[in-house]
C-alpha atoms as a PDB file:
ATOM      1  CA  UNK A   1       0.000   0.000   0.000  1.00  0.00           C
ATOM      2  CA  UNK A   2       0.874   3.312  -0.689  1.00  0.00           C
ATOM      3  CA  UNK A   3       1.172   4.841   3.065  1.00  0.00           C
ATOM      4  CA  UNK A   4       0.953   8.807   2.776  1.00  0.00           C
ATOM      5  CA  UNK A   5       3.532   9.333   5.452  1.00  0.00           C
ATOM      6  CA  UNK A   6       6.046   7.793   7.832  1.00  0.00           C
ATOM      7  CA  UNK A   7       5.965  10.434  10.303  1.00  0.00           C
ATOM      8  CA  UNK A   8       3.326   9.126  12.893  1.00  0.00           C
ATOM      9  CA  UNK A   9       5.161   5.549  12.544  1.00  0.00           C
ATOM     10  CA  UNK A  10       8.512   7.501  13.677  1.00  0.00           C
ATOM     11  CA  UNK A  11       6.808   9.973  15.856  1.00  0.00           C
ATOM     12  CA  UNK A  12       4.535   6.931  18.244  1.00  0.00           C
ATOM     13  CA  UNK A  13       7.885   5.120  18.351  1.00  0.00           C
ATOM     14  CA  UNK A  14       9.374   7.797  19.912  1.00  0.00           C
ATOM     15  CA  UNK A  15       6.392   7.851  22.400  1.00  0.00           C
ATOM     16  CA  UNK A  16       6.437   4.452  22.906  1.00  0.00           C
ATOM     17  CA  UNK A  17       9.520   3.198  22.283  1.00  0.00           C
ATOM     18  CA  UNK A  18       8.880  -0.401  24.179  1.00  0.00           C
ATOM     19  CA  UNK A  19       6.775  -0.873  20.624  1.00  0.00           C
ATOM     20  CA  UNK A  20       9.162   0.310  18.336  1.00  0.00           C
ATOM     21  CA  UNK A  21       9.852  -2.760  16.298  1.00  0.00           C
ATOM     22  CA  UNK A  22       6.459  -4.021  16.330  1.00  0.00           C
ATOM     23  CA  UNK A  23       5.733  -0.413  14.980  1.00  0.00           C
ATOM     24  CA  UNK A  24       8.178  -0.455  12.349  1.00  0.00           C
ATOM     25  CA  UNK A  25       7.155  -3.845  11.737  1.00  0.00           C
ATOM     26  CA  UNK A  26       3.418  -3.120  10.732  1.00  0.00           C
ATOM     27  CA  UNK A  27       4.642   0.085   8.334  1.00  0.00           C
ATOM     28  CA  UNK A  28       7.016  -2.478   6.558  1.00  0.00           C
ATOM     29  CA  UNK A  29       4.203  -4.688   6.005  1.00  0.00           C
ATOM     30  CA  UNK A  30       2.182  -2.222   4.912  1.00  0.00           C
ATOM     31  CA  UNK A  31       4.381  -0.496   2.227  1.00  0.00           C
ATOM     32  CA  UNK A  32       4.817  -3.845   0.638  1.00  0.00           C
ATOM     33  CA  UNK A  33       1.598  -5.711   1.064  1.00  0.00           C
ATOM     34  CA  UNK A  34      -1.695  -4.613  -1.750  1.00  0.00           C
ATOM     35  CA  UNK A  35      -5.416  -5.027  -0.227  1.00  0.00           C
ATOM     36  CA  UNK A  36      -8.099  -5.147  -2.688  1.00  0.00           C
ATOM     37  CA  UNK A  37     -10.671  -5.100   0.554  1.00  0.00           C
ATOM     38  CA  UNK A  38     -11.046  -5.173   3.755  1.00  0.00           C
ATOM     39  CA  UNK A  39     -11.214  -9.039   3.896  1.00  0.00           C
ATOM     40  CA  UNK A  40      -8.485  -9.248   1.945  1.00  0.00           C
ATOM     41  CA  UNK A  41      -6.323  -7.131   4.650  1.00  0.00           C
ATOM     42  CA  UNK A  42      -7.837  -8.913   7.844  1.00  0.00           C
ATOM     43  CA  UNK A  43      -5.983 -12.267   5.886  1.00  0.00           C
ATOM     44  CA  UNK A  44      -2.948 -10.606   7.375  1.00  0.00           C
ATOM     45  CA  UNK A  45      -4.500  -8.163  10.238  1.00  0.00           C
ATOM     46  CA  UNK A  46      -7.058 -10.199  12.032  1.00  0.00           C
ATOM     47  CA  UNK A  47      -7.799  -7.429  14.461  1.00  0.00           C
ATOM     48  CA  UNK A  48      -8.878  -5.076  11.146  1.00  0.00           C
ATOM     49  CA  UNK A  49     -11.997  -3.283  12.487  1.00  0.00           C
ATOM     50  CA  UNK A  50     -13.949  -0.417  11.273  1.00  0.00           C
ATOM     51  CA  UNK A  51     -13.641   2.956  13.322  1.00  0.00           C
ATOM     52  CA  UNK A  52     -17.371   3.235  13.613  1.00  0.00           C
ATOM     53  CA  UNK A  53     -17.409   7.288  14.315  1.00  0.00           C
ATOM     54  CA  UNK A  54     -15.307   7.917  10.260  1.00  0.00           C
ATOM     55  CA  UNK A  55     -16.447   6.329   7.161  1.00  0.00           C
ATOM     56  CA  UNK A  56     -13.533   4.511   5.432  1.00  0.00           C
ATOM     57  CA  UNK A  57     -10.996   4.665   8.607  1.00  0.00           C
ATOM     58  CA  UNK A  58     -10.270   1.793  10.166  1.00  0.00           C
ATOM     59  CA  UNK A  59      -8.542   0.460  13.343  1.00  0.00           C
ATOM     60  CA  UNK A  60      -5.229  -1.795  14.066  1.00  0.00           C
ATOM     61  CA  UNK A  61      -4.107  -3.871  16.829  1.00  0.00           C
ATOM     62  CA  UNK A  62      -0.733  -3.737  17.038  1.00  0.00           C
ATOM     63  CA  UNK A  63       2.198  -4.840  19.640  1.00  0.00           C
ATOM     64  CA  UNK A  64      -0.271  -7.097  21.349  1.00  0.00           C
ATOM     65  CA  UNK A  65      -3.331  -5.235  21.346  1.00  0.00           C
ATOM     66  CA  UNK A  66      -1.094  -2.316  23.362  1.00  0.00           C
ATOM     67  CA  UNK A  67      -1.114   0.202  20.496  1.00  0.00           C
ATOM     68  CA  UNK A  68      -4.276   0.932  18.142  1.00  0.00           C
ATOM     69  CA  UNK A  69      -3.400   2.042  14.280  1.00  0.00           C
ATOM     70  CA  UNK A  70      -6.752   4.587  13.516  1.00  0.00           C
ATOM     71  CA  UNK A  71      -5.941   4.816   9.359  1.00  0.00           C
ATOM     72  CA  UNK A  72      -8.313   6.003   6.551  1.00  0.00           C
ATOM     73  CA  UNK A  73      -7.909   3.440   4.401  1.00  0.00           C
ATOM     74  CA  UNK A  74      -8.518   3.626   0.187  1.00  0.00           C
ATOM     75  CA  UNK A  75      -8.389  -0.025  -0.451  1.00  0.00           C
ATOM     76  CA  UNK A  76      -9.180   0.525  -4.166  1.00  0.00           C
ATOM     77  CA  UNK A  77      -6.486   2.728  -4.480  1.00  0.00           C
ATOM     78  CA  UNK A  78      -4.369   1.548  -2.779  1.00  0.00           C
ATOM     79  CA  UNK A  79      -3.503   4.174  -0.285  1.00  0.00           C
ATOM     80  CA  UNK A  80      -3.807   4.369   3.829  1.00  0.00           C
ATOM     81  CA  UNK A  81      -2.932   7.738   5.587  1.00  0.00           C
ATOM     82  CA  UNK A  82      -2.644   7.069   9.027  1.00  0.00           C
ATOM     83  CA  UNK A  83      -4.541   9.609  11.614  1.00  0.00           C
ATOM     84  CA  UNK A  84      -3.588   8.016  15.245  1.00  0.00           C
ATOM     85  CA  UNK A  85      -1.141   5.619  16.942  1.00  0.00           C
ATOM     86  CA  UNK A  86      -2.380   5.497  20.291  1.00  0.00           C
ATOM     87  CA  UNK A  87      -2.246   3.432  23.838  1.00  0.00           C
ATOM     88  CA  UNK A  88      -5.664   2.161  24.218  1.00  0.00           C
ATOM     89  CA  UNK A  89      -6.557   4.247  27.178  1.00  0.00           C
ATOM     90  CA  UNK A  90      -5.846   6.744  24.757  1.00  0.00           C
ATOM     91  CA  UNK A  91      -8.075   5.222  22.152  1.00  0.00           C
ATOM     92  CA  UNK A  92     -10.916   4.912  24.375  1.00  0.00           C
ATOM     93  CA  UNK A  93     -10.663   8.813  25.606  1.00  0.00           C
ATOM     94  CA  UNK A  94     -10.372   9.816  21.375  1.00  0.00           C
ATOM     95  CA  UNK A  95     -13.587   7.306  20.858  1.00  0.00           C
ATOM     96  CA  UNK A  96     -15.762   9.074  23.746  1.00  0.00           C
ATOM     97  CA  UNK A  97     -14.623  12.596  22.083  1.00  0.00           C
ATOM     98  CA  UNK A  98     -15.526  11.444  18.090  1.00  0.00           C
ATOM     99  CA  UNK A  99     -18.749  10.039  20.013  1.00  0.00           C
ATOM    100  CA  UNK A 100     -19.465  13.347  21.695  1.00  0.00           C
ATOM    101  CA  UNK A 101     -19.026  15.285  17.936  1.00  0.00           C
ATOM    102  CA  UNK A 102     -15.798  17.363  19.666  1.00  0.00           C
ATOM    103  CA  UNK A 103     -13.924  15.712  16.764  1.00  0.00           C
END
């Protein structure tokens, strides 16, 4: 896939850098891999989920469920742009403010 930018990759490593390689990891997978669909991408990603408060942006598991990937995904073309790598106490504070419209 075509991932818009390596920054937030780099940038949540440096945050958490006990997840570094399991960060670095999921972006090489990524840049090499090509997803038709959804199903197609939770072949390699079982914990693929839809980010129910943003059409088209989807949700990761990564580094044993301790980070969550938020990414708008454009399966058809072939491009993800990543929005959030968070912990996921983090992820469930961002998911009560999309639910609450601040975001």
């Amino acid at each position: 896939m075509h991932i818009i930018s390596k920054r937030p990759f780099i940038e949540a490593a440096k945050v958490y850098p006990n997840q570094r390689a399991a960060l670095m990891d999921l972006y090489r997978v990524l840049r090499v891999s090509r997803f038709a669909s959804p199903d197609e991408m939770r072949k390699v990603f079982a914990s693929l989920d839809n980010f129910k408060y943003k059409d088209k942006w989807w949700v990761l598991n990564v580094a044993g469920n301790n980070l969550r990937v938020i990414a708008f995904i454009q399966f058809v073309q072939n491009r993800i742009y990543v929005k959030h790598i968070l912990s996921h106490a983090e992820y469930d504070k961002l998911c009560k403010q999309y639910r609450r419209g601040v975001l």
